[in-house]
N, C-alpha and C. Protein backbone atom coordinates (compact mmCIF):
# COMPACT_ATOMS: atom_id res chain seq x y z
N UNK A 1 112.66 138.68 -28.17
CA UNK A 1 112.84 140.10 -27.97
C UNK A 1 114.23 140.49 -28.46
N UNK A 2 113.95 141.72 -29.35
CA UNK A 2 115.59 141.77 -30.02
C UNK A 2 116.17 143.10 -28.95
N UNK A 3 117.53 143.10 -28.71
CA UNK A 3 117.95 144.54 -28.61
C UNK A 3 119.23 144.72 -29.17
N UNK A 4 119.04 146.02 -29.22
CA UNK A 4 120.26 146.42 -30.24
C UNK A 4 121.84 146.73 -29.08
N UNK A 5 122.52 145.83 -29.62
CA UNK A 5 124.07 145.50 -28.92
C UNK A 5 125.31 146.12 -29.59
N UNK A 6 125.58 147.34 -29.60
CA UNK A 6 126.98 147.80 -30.23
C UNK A 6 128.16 147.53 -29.46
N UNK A 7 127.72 146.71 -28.31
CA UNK A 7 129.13 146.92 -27.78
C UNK A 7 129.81 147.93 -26.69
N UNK A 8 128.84 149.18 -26.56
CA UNK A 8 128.96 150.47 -25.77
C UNK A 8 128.96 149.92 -24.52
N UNK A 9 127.74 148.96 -24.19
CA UNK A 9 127.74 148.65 -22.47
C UNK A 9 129.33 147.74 -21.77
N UNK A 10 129.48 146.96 -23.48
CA UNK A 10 131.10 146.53 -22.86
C UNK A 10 132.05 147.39 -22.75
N UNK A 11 132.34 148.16 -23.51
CA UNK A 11 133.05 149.47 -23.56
C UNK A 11 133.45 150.19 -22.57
N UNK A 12 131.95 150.55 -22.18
CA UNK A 12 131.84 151.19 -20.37
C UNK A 12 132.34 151.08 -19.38
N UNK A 13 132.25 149.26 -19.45
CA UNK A 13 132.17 148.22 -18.12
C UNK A 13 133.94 148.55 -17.95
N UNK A 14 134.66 148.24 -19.31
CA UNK A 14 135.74 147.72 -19.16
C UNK A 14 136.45 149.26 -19.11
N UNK A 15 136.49 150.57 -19.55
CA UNK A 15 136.25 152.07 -18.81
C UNK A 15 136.59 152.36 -17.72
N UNK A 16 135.26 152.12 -16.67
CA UNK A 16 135.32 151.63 -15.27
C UNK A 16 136.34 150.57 -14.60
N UNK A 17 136.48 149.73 -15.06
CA UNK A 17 137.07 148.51 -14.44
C UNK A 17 138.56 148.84 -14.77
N UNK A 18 139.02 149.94 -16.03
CA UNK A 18 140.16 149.91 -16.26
C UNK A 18 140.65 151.14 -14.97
N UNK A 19 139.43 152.38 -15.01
CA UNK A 19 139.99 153.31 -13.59
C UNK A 19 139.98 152.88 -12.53
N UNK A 20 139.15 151.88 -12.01
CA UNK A 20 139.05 151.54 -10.56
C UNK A 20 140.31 150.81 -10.55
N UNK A 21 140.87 150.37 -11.54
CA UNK A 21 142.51 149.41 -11.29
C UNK A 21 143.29 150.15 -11.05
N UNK A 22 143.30 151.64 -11.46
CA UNK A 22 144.43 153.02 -11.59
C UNK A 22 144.11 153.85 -10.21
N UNK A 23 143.39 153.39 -9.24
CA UNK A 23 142.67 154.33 -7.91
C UNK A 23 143.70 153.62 -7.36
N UNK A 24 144.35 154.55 -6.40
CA UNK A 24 145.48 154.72 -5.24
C UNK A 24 144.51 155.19 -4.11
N UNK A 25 144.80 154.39 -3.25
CA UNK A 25 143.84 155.03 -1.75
C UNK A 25 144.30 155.61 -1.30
N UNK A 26 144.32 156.79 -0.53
CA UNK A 26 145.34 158.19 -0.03
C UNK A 26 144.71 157.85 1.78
N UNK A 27 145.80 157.35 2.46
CA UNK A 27 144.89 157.28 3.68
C UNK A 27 144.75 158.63 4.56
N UNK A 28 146.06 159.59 4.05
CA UNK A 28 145.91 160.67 4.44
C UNK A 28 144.35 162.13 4.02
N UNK A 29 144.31 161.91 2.75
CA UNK A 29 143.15 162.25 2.47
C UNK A 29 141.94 161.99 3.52
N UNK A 30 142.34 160.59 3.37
CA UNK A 30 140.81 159.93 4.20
C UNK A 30 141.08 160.63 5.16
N UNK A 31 141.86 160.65 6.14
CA UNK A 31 142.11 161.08 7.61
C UNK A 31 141.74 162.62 7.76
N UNK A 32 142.08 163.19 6.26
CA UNK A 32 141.69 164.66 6.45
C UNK A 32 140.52 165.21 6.09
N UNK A 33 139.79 164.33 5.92
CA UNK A 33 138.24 164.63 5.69
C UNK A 33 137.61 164.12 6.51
N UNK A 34 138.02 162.66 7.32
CA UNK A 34 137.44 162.79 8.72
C UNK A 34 137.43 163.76 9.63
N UNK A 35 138.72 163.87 9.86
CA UNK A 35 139.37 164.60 10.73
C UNK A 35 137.78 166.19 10.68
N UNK A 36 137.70 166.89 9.90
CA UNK A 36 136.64 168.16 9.40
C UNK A 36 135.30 167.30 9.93
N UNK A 37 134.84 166.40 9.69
CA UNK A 37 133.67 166.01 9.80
C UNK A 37 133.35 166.41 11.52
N UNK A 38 134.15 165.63 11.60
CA UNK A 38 133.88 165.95 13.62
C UNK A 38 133.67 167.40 13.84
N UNK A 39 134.29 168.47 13.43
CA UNK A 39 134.56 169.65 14.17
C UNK A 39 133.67 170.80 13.10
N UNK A 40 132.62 170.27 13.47
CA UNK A 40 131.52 171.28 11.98
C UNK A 40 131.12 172.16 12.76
N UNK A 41 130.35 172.62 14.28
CA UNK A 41 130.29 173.74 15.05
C UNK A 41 131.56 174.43 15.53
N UNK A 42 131.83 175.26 14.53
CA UNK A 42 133.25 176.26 14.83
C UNK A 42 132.37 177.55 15.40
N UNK A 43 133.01 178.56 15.91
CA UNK A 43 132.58 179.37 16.55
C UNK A 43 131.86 180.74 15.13
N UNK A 44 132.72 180.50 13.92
CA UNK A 44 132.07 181.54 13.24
C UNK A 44 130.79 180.83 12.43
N UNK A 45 130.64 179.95 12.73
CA UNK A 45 129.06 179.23 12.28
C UNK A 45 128.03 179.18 13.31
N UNK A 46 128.85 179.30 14.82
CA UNK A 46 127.64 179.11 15.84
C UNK A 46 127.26 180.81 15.48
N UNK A 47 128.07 182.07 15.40
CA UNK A 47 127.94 183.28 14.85
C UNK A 47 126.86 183.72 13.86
N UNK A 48 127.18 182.92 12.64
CA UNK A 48 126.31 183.42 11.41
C UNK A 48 125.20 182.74 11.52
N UNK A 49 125.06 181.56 12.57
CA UNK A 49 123.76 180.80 12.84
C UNK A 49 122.98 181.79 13.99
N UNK A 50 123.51 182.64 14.52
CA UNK A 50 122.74 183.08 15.57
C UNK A 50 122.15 184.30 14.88
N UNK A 51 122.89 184.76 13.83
CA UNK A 51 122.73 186.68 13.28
C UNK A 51 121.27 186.05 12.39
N UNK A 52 121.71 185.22 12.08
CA UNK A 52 120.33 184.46 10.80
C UNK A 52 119.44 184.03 11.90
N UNK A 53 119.67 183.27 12.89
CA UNK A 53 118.52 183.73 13.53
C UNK A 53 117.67 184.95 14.11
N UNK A 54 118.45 185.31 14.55
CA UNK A 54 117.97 186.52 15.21
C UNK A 54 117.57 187.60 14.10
N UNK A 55 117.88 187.70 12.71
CA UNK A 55 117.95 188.19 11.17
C UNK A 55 116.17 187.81 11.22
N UNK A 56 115.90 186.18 10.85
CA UNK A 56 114.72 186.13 10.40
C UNK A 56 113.78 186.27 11.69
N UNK A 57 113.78 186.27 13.26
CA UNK A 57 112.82 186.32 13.78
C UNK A 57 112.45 188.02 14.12
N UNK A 58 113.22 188.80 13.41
CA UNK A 58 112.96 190.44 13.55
C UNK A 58 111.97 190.76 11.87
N UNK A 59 112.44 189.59 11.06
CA UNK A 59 111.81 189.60 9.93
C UNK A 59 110.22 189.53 9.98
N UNK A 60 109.86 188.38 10.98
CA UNK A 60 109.25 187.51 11.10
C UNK A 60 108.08 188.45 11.84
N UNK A 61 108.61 189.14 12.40
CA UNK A 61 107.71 190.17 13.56
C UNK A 61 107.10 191.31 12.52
N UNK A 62 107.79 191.43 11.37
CA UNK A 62 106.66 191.86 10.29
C UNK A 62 105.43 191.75 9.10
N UNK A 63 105.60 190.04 9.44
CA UNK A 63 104.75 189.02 9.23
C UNK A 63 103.21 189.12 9.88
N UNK A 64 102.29 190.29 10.61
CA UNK A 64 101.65 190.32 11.34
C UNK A 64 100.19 189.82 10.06
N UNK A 65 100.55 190.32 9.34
CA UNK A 65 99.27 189.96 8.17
C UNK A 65 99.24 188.16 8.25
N UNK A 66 100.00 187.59 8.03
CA UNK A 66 100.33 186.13 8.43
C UNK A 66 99.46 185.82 9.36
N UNK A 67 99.36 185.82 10.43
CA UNK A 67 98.75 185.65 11.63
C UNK A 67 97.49 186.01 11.81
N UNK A 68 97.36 187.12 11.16
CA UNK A 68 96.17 187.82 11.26
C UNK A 68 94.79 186.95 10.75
N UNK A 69 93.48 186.48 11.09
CA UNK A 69 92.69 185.90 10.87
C UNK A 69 92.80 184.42 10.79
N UNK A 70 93.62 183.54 11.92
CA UNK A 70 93.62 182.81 12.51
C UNK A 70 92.76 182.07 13.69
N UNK A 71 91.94 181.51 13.35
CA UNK A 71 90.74 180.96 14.61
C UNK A 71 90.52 179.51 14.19
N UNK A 72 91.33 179.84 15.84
CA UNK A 72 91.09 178.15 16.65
C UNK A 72 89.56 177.49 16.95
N UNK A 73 89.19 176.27 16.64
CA UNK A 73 88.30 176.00 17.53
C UNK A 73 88.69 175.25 19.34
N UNK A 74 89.44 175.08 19.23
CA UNK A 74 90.44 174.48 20.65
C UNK A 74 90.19 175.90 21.27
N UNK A 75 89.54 175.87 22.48
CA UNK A 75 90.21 177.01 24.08
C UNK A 75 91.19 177.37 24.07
N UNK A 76 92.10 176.67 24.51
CA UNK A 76 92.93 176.96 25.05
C UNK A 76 94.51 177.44 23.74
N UNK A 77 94.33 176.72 22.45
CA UNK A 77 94.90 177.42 21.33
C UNK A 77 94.54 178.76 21.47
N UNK A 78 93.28 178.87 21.45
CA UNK A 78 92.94 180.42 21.25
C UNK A 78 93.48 181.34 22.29
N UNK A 79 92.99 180.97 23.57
CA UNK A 79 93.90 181.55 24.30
C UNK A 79 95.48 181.83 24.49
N UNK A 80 96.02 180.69 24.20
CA UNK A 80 97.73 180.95 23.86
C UNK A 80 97.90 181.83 23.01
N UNK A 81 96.86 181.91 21.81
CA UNK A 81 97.30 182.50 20.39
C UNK A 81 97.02 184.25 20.91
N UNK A 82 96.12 184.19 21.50
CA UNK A 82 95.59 185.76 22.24
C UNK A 82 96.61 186.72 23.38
N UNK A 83 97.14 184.86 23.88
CA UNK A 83 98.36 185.83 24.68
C UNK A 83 99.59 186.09 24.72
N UNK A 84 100.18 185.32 23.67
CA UNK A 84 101.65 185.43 23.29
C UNK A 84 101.09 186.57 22.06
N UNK A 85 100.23 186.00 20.97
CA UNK A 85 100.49 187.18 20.05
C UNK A 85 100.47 186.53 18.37
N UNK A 86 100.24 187.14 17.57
CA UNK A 86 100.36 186.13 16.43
C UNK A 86 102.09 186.48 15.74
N UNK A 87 102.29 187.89 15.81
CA UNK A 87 103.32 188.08 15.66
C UNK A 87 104.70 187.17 15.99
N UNK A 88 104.43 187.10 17.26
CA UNK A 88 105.37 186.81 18.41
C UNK A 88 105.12 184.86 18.24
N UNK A 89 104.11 184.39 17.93
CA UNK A 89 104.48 182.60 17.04
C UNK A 89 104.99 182.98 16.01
N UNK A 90 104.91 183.46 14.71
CA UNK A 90 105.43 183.57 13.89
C UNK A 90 106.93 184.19 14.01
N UNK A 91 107.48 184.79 14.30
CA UNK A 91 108.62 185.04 14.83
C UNK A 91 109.38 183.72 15.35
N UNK A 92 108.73 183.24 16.09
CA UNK A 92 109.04 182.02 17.05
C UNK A 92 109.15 180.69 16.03
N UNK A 93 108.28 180.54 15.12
CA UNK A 93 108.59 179.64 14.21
C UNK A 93 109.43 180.07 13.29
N UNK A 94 109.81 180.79 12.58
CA UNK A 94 111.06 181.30 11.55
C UNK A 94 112.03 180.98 12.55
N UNK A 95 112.32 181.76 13.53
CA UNK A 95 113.68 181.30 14.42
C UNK A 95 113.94 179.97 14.72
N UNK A 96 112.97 178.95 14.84
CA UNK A 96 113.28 178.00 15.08
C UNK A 96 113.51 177.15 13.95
N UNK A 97 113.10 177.23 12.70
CA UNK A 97 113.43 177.08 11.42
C UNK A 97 114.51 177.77 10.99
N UNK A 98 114.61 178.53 11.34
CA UNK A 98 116.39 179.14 10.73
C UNK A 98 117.12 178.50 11.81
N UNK A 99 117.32 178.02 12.90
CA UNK A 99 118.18 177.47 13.91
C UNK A 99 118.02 176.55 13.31
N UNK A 100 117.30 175.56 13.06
CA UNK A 100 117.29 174.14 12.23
C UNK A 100 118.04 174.07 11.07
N UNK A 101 118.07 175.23 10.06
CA UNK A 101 118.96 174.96 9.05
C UNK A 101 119.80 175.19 9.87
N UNK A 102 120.63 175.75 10.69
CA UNK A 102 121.83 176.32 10.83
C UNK A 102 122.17 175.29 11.43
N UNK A 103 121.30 174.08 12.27
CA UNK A 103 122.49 173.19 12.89
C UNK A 103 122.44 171.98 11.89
N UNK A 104 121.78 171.33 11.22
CA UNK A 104 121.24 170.53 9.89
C UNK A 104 122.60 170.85 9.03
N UNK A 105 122.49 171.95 8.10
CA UNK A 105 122.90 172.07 7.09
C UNK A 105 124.44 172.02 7.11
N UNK A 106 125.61 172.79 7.94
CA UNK A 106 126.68 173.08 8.54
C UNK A 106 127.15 170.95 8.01
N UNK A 107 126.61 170.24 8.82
CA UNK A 107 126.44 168.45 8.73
C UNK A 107 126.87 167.97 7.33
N UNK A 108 126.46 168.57 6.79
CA UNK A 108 126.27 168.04 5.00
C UNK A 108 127.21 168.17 4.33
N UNK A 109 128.33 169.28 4.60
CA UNK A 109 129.43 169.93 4.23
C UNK A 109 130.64 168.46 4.48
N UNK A 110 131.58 168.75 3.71
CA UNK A 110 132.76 167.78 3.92
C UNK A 110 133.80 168.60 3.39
């Protein structure tokens, strides 16, 4: 089996191997990006997490077409679904899906 060798993959290697020799570890850096990791629920995120909630479950309550022509064969589904409302699950699921991004996503940040 032939392959064609210019030399590029050594090139690369030795590229790499020449920056990773030139990396200085900053322990302060490190410390200051730990340091953020811990403290990701600040008060203006528990804020914009609550307006977005409360944003999509008023959204959500105009979603009634959604809901609409939903049938359970389960009793007692049907009955829940008859007495809370279809509106009022749907509402209830967006909010709880927008609260999920809002405590999820905030995490990911550094």
């Amino acid at each position: 089996m032939m392959t064609y060798d210019d030399g590029f993959d050594a090139r690369l290697s030795a590229a790499f191997e020449k920056a990773d020799a030139e990396i200085t570890p900053d322990i302060r850096f490190t410390q200051r990006i730990e340091s953020r990791l811990g403290s990701v629920m600040n008060p203006r995120t528990m804020v914009l997490g609550g307006a977005g909630a409360s944003g999509s479950a008023l959204a959500a309550t105009q979603l009634e077409n959604l809901a609409d022509g939903v049938v359970f064969n389960n009793p007692i589904l049907t009955q829940v679904f008859d007495m809370i409302g279809g509106q009022s699950i749907v509402a209830i699921v967006f909010a709880l899906m927008a609260a999920t991004f809002v405590y999820i996503l905030p995490g990911r940040r550094a």
